[in-house]
Protein backbone atom coordinates (compact mmCIF):
# COMPACT_ATOMS: atom_id res chain seq x y z
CA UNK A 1 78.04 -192.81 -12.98
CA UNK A 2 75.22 -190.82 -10.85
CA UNK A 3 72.43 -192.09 -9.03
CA UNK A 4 70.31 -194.40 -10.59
CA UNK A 5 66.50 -195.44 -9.31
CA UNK A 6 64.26 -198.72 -11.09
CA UNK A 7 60.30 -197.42 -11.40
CA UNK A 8 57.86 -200.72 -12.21
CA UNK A 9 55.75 -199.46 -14.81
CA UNK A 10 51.95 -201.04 -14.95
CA UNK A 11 50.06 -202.18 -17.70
CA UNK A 12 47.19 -201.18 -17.99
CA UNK A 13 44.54 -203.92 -19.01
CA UNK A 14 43.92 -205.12 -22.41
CA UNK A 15 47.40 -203.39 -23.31
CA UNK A 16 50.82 -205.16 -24.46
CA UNK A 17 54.42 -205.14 -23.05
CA UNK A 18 55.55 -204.29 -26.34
CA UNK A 19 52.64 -201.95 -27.01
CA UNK A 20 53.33 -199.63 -23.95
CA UNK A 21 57.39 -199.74 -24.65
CA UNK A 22 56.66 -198.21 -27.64
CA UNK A 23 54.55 -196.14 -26.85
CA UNK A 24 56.77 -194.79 -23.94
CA UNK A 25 60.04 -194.88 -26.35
CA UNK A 26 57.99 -192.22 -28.85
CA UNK A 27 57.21 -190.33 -25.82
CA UNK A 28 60.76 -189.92 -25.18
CA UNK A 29 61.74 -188.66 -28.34
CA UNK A 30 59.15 -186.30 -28.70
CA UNK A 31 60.38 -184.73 -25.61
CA UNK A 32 63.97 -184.10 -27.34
CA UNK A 33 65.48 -187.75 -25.81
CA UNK A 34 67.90 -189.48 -28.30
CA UNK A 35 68.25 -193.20 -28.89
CA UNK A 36 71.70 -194.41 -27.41
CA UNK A 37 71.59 -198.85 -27.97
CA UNK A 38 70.39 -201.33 -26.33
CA UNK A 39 70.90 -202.74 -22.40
CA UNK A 40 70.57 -205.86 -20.25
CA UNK A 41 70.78 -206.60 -16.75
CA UNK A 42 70.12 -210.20 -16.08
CA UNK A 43 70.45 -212.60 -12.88
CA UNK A 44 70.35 -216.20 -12.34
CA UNK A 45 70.16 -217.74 -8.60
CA UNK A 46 72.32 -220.57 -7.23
CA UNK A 47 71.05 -222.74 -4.50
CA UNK A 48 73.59 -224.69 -2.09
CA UNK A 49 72.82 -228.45 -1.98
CA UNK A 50 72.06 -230.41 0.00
CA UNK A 51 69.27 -228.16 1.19
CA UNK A 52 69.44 -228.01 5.37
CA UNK A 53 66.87 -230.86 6.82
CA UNK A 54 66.62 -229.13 10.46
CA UNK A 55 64.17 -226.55 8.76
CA UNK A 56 67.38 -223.57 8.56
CA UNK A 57 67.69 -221.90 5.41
CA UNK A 58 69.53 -222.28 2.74
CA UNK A 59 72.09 -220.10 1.03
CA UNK A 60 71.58 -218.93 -2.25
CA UNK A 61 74.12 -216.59 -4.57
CA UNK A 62 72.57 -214.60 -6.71
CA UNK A 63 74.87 -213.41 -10.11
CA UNK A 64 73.75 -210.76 -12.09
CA UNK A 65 75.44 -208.55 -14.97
CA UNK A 66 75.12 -205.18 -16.16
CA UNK A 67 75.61 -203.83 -19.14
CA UNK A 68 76.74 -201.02 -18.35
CA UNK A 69 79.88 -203.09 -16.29
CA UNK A 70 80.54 -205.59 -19.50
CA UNK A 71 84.03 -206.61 -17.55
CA UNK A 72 82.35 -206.97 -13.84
CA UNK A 73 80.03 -209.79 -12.87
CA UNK A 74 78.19 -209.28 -9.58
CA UNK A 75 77.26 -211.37 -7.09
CA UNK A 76 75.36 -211.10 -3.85
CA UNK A 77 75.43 -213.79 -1.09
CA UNK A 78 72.38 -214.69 0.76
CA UNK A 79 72.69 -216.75 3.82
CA UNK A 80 69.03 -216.98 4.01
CA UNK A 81 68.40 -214.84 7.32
CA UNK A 82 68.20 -211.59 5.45
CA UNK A 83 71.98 -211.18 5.55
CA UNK A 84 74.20 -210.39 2.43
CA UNK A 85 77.44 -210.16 1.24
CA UNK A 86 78.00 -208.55 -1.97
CA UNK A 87 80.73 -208.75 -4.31
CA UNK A 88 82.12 -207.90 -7.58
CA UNK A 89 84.78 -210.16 -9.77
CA UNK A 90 85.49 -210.04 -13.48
CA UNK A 91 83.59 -212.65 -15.67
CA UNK A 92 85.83 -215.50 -14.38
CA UNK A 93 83.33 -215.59 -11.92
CA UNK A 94 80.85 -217.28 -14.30
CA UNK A 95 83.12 -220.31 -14.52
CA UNK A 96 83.89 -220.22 -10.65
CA UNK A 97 80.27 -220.99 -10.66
CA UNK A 98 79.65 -223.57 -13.08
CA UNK A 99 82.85 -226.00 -10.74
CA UNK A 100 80.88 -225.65 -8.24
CA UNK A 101 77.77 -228.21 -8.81
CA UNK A 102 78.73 -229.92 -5.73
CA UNK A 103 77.23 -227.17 -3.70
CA UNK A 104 75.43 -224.77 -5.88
CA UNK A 105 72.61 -225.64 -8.30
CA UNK A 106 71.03 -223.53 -10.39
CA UNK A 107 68.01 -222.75 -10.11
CA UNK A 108 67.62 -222.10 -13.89
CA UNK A 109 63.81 -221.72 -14.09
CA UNK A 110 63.71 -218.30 -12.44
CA UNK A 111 66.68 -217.08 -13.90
CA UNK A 112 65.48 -213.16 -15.27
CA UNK A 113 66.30 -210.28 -17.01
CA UNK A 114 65.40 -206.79 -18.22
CA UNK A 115 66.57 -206.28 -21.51
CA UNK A 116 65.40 -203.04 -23.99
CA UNK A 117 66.07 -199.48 -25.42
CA UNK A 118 68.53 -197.02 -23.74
CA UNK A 119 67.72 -193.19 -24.07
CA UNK A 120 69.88 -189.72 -23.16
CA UNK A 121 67.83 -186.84 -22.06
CA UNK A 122 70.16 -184.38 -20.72
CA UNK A 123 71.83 -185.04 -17.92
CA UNK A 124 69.74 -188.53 -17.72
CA UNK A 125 70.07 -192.21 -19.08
CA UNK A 126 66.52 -194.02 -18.83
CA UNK A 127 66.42 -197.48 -20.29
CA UNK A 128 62.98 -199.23 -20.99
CA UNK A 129 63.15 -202.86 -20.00
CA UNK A 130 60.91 -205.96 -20.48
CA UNK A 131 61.42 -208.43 -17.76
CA UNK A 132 61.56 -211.88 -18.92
CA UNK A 133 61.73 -214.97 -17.01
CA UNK A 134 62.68 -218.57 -18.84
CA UNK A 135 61.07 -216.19 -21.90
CA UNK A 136 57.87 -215.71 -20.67
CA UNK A 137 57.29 -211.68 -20.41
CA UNK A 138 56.45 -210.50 -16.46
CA UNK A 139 56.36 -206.68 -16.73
CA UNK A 140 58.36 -203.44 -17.65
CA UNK A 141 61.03 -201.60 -15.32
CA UNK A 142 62.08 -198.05 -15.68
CA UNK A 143 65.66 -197.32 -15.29
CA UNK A 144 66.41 -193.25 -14.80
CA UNK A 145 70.27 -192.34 -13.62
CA UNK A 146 70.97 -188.98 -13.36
CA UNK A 147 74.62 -188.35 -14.08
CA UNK A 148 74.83 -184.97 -12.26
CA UNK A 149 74.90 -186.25 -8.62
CA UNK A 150 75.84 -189.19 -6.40
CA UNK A 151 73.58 -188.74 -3.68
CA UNK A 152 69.69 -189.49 -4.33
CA UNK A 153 68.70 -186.92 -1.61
CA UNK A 154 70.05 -184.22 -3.78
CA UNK A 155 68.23 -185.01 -6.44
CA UNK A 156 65.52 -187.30 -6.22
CA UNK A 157 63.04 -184.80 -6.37
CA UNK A 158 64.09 -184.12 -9.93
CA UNK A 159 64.15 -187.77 -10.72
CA UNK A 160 60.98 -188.00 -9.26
CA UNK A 161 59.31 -185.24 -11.65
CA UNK A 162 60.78 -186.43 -14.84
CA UNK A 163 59.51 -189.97 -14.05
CA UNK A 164 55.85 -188.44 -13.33
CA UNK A 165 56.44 -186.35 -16.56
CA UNK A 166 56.84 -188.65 -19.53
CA UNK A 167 55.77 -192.16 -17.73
CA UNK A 168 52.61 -190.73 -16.37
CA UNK A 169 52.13 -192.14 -13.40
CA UNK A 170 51.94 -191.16 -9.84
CA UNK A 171 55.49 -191.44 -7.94
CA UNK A 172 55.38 -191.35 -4.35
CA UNK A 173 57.08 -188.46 -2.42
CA UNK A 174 58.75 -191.04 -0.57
CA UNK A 175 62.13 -192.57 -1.41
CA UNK A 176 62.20 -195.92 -3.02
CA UNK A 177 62.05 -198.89 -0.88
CA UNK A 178 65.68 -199.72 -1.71
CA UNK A 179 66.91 -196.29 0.08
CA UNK A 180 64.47 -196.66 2.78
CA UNK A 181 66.09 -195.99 6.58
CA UNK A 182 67.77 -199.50 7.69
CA UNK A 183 68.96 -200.26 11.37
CA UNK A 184 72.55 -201.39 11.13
CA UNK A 185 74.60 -202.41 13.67
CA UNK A 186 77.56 -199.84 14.51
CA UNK A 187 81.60 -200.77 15.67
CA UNK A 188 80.35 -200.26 19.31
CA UNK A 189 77.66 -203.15 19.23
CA UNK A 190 75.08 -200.62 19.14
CA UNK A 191 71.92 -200.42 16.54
CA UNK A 192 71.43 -197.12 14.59
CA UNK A 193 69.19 -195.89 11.77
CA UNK A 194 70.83 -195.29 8.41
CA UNK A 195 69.40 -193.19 5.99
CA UNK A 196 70.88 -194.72 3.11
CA UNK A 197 69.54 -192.09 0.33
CA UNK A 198 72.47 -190.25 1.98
CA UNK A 199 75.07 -192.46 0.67
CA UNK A 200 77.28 -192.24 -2.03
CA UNK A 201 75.64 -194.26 -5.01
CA UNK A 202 77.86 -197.19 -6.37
CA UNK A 203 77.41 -199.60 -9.63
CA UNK A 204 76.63 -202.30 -6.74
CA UNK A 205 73.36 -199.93 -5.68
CA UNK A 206 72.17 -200.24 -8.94
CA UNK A 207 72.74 -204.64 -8.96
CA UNK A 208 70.41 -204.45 -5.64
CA UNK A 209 67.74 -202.76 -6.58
CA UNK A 210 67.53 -205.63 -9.63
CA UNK A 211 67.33 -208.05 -7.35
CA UNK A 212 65.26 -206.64 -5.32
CA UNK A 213 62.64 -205.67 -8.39
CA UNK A 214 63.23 -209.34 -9.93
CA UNK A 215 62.68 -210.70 -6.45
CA UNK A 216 59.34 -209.16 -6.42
CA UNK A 217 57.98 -210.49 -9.52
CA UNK A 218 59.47 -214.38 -9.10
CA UNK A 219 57.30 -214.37 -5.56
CA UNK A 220 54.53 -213.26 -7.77
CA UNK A 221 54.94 -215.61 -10.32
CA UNK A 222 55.32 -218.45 -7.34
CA UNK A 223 51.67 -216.74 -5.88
CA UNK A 224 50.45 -217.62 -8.84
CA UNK A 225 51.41 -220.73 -9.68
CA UNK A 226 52.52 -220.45 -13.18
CA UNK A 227 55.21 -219.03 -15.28
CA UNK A 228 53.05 -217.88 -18.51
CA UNK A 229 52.48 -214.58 -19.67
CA UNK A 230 49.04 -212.78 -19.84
CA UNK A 231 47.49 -213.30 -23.02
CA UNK A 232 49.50 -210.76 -25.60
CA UNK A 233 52.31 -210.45 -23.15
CA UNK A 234 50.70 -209.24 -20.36
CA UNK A 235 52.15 -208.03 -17.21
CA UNK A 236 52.05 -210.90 -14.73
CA UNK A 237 54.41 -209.35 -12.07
CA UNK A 238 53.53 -207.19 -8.64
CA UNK A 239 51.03 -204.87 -8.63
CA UNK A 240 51.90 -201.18 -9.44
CA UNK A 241 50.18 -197.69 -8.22
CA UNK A 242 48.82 -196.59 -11.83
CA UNK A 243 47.12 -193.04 -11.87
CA UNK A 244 43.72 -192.62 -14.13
CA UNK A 245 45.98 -190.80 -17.10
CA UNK A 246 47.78 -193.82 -17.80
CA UNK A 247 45.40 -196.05 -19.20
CA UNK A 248 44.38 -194.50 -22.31
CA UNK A 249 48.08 -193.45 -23.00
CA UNK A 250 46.72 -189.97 -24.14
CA UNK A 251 50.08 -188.26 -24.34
CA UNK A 252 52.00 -187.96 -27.23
């Protein structure tokens, strides 16, 4: 496994999930990409119960599995402060979850997914997934790994210029927000930047940054008060930097 990196993709108006996702998937074999099955990543959200009446948060475990990991089922603890614990079990897990009623519910309205084509290209995997939530389509996420390297500051760069080449949009120099520099707190007591995009990448890095992306677009959907999709599956989820070039789809 390399480093792997999730791109929203927008839509541009009057256009259709599907539409675009097919359009993108002939863009990728016109470049020389080959077809390799199907993926899914999908994540539902347990709540604990009884919610806190002081005003504290609550805790919520979020499970989510790969398809990449078929034997691995991931989970990430919230304790509603901002800190998590994250772990990974085999699919037992799933039952673990489902004896616990008594103080996790789940929330089963926002669970979500990305589900769609997988494609080699070289030394990359990129997958092209519609995000659905309770069936109702919310957008489409890029997944690009690059197999070559474990360390996105070696190489993100080059994942960076084969997103801009065949998605056609503009990709910010920066890192993604998921690598961005976090203060952590060392051994010592002391507080420290860490520039995570210096890390070695791990399956859980790629769990996060799923969460993080299908975070995004359930706050949306709560900002908006519905769970519908735009008329013809339009995208309903966060707003996404789209250069001029994209609307018109004018590449082959």
């Amino acid at each position: 496994m390399g480093v792997t990196v999730l791109q929203p993709y927008p839509l541009p108006e009057g256009k259709s999930g599907a539409h675009i996702i097919d359009q993108l998937s002939k863009r990728l074999l016109a470049l020389g990409a080959t077809h390799a099955g199907q993926f899914l990543v999908d994540c539902e959200t347990f709540i604990s119960t009884p919610q806190p009446h002081n005003g504290a948060p609550g805790r919520a475990v979020h499970v989510l599995h790969n398809s990449e990991c078929p034997a691995s089922t991931f989970s990430i603890i919230d304790n509603g402060t901002g800190k998590q614990v994250a772990i990974v079990a085999d699919n037992i897990f799933d039952l673990l979850m489902l004896k616990m009623t008594n103080t996790f519910t789940s929330k089963k309205q926002t669970k979500i997914e990305s589900r769609g084509a997988r494609f080699e290209y070289g030394d990359f995997v990129i997958k092209l997934g519609s995000v659905t939530m309770m069936e109702h389509f919310k957008g489409i996420l890029i997944e690009i790994e690059y197999k070559s390297c474990v360390i996105l500051a070696y190489c993100w760069e080059m994942i960076r210029e084969v997103l801009q080449g065949f998605l056609g949009i503009a990709v910010g120099k920066d890192f993604p927000s998921y690598f961005a520099p976090q203060t952590i707190m060392t051994a010592m007591g002391q507080q420290q930047l860490h520039a995570k995009h210096n890390d070695i990448f791990e399956p859980m890095d790629t769990v996060k940054q799923y969460l993080e992306q299908f975070t995004n677009y359930r706050k949306h959907v709560a900002l908006m008060g519905g769970m519908g999709s735009g008329p013809g599956g339009q995208q309903v989820g966060p707003n996404v930097h789209m250069s001029p070039s994209v609307a018109g789809l004018h590449r082959p």
